[in-house]
Each structure stands twice: as C-alpha cells, then as structure tokens.
C-alpha atoms as a PDB file:
ATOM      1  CA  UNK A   1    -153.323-187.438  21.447  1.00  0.00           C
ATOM      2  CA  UNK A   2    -151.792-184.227  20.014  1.00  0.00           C
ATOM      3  CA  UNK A   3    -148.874-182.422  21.675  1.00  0.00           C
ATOM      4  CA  UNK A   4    -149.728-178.961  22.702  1.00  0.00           C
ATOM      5  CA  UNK A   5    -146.544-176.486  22.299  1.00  0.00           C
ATOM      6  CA  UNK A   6    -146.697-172.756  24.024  1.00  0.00           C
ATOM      7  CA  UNK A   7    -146.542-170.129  22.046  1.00  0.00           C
ATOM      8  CA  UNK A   8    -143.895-167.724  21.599  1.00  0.00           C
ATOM      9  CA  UNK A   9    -143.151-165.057  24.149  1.00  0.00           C
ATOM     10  CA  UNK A  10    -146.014-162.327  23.296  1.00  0.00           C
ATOM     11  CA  UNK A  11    -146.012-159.054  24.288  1.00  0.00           C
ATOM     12  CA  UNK A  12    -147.999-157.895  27.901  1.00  0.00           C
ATOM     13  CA  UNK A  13    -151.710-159.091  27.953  1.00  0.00           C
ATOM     14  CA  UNK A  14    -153.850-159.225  30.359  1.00  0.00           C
ATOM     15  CA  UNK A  15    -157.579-159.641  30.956  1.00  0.00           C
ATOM     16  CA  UNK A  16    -159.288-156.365  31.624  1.00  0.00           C
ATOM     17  CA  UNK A  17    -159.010-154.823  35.085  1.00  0.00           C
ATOM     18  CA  UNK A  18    -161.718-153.944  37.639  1.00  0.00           C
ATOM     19  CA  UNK A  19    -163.948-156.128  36.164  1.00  0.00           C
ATOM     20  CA  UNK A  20    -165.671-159.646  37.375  1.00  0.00           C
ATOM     21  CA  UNK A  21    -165.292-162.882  35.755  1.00  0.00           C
ATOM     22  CA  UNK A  22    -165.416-166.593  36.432  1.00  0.00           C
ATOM     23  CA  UNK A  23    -162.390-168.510  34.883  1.00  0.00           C
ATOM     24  CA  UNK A  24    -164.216-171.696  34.693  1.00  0.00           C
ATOM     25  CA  UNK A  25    -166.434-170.127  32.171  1.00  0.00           C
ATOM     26  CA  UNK A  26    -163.506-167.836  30.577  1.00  0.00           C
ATOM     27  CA  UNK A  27    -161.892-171.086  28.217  1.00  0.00           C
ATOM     28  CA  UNK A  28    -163.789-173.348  26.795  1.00  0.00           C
ATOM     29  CA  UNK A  29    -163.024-176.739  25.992  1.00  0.00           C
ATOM     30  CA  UNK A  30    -162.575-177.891  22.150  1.00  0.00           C
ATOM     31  CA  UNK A  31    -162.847-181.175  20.995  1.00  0.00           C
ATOM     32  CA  UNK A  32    -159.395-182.795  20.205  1.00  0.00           C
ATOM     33  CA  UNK A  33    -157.441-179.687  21.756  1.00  0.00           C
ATOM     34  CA  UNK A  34    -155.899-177.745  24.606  1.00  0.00           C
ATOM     35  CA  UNK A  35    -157.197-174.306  24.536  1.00  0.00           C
ATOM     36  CA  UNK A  36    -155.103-171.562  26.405  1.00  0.00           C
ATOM     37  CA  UNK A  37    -156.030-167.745  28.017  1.00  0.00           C
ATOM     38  CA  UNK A  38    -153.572-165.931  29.487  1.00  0.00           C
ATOM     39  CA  UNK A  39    -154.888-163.723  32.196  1.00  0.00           C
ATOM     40  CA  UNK A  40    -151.778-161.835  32.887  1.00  0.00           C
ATOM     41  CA  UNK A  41    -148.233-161.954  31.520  1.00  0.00           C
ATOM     42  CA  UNK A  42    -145.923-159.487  32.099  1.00  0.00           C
ATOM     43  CA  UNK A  43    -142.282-159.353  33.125  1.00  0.00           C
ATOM     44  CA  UNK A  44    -142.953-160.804  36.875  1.00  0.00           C
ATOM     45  CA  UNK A  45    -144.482-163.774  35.830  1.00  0.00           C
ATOM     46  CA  UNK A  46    -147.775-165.368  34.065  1.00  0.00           C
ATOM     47  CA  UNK A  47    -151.379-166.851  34.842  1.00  0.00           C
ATOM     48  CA  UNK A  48    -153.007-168.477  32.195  1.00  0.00           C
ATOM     49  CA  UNK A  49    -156.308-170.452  32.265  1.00  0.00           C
ATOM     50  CA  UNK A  50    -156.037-174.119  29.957  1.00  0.00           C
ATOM     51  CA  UNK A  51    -159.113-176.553  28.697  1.00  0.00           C
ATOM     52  CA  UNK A  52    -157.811-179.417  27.959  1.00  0.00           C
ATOM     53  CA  UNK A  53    -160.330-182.709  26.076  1.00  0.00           C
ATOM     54  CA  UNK A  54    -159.853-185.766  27.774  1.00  0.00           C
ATOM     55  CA  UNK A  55    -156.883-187.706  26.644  1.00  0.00           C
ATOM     56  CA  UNK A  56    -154.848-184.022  25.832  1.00  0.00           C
ATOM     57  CA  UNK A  57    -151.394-183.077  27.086  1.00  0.00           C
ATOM     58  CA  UNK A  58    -148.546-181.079  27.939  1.00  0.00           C
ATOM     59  CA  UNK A  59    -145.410-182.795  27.131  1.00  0.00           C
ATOM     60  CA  UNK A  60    -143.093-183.494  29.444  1.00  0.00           C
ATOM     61  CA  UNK A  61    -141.232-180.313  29.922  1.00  0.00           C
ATOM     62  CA  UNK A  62    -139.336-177.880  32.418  1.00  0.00           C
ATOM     63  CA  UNK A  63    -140.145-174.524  33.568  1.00  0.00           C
ATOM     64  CA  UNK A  64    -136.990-171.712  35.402  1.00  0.00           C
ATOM     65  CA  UNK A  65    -139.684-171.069  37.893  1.00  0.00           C
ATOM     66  CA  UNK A  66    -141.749-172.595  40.322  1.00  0.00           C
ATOM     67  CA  UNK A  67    -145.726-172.665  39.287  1.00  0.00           C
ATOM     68  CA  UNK A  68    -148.672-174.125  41.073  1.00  0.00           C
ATOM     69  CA  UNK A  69    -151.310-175.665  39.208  1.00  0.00           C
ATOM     70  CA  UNK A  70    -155.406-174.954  40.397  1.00  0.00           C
ATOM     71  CA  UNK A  71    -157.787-177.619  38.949  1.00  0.00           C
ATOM     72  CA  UNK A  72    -161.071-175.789  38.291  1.00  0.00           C
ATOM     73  CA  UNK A  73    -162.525-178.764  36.188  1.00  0.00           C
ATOM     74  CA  UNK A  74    -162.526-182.318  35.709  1.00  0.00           C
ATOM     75  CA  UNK A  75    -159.331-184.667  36.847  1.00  0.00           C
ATOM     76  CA  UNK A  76    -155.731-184.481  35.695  1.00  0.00           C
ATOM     77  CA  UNK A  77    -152.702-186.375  36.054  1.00  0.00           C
ATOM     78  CA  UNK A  78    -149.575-184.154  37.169  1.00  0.00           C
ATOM     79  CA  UNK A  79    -145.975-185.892  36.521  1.00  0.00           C
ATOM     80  CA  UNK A  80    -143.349-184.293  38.291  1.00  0.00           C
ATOM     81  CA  UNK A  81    -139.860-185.607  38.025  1.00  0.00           C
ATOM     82  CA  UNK A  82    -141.633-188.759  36.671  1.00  0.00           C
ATOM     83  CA  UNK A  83    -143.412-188.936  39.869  1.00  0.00           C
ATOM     84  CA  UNK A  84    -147.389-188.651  38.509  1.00  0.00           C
ATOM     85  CA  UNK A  85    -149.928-186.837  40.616  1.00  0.00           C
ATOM     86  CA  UNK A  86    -154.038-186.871  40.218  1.00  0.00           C
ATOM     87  CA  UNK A  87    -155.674-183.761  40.742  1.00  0.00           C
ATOM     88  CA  UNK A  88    -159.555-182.887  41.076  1.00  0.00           C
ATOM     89  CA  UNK A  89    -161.617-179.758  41.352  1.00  0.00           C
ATOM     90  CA  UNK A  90    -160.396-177.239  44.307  1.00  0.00           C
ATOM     91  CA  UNK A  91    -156.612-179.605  44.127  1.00  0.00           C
ATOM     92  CA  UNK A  92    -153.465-177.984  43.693  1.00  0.00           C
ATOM     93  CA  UNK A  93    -149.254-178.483  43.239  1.00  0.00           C
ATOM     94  CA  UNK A  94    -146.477-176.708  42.933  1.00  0.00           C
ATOM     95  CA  UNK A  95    -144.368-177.691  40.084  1.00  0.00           C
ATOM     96  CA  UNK A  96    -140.606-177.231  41.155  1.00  0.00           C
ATOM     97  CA  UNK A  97    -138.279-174.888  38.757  1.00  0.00           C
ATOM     98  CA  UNK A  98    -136.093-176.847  36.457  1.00  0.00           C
ATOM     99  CA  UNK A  99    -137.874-180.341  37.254  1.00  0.00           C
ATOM    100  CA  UNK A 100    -139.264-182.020  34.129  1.00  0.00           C
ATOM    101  CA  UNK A 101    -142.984-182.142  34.738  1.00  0.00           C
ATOM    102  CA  UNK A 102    -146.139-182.604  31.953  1.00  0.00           C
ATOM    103  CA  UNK A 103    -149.889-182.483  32.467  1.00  0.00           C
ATOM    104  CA  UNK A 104    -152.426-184.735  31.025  1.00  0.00           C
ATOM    105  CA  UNK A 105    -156.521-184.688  31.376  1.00  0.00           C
ATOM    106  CA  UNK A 106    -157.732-187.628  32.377  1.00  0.00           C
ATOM    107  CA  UNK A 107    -161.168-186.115  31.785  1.00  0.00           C
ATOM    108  CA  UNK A 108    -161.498-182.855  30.139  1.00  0.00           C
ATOM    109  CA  UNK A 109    -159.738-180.320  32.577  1.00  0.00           C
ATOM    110  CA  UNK A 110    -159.812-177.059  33.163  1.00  0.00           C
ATOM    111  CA  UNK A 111    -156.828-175.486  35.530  1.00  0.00           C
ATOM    112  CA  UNK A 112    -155.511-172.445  36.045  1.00  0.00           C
ATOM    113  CA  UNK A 113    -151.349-172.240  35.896  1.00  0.00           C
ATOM    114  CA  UNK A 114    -149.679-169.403  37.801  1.00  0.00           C
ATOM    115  CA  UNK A 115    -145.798-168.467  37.351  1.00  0.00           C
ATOM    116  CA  UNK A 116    -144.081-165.961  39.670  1.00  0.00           C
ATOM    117  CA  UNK A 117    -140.758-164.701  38.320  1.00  0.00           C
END
C-alpha cells in the first residue's frame, strides 16, 4: 500500500460551469494509486472527486473543518477518531474538524469529499 499525500495549496480551480457531467465517470481509477479531481477549491472550501485501487489509503490525518464523505463506487472503510466506519455506494459521513480520521478502499472506491470553510 502506498501513502497518498495532498498536494500543496493550488491556486482556484474548478471544473467548468454550466455544463453536465457525471463524477463517477470524471476520475478514473489507476492501478496501484489514488487519483484526485478537484471540482472546486476556492477560499470557502473544496470538493474533490478521489479513485482509489483496492488496498489504497489516506493516512490517518486531521482536517480544521468538518467534511462529509459521498461513496459513488465500491466500499471503503472510514476511521474516525480510531473508530472505523464501512461505507457503500449512495453512504455518507461527516468527518468532524480536528479529529484524526483516514480512508482506505476496501475495493476500489470512488467518493466524492466536500469541505465547507
């Protein structure tokens, strides 16, 4: 298993406005990785779509804002406060600010991760 780390703060992105999309089909999975999108990020917050292969993970980590997790894809394991979690497709959780709380794909997984500011 690797150990995915975010990237640095980047400037504004966002996916084109106005348009349609599915976000199931907007990240594709890569053998061996996590694979992020952000959708949006911008100074109120972040959504970013993740494809993780089965067996991949986000370490243990915390976050200074709450963020709720939306399983798209597969199953995933949630720890929160070393309390762990499984999620399937159309499951969500809210990941408390400050808690330590990591993510791993017990199946390839595809989620979407939203953080309000």
């Amino acid at each position: 298993m690797s150990e995915f780390k975010m990237a640095p703060k980047a400037e504004k992105k966002s996916f084109p406005t106005a348009e349609k999309f599915n976000m199931i089909e907007k990240v594709q999975y890569a053998e061996g990785s996590v694979v992020s999108k952000i959708i949006i990020r911008n100074e109120k917050g972040n959504i970013t779509l993740f494809a993780f292969d089965k067996g991949e993970f986000l370490s243990e980590h915390t976050a200074p804002f709450d963020a709720i997790v939306q399983v798209l894809d597969g199953v995933g394991e949630i720890i929160i406060d070393g309390k762990l979690h499984e999620l399937k497709v159309g499951e969500s959780i809210i990941m408390p600010a400050n808690i330590r709380h990591a993510v791993i794909a017990k199946e390839q997984l595809k989620m979407l991760l939203t953080m309000i500011k």
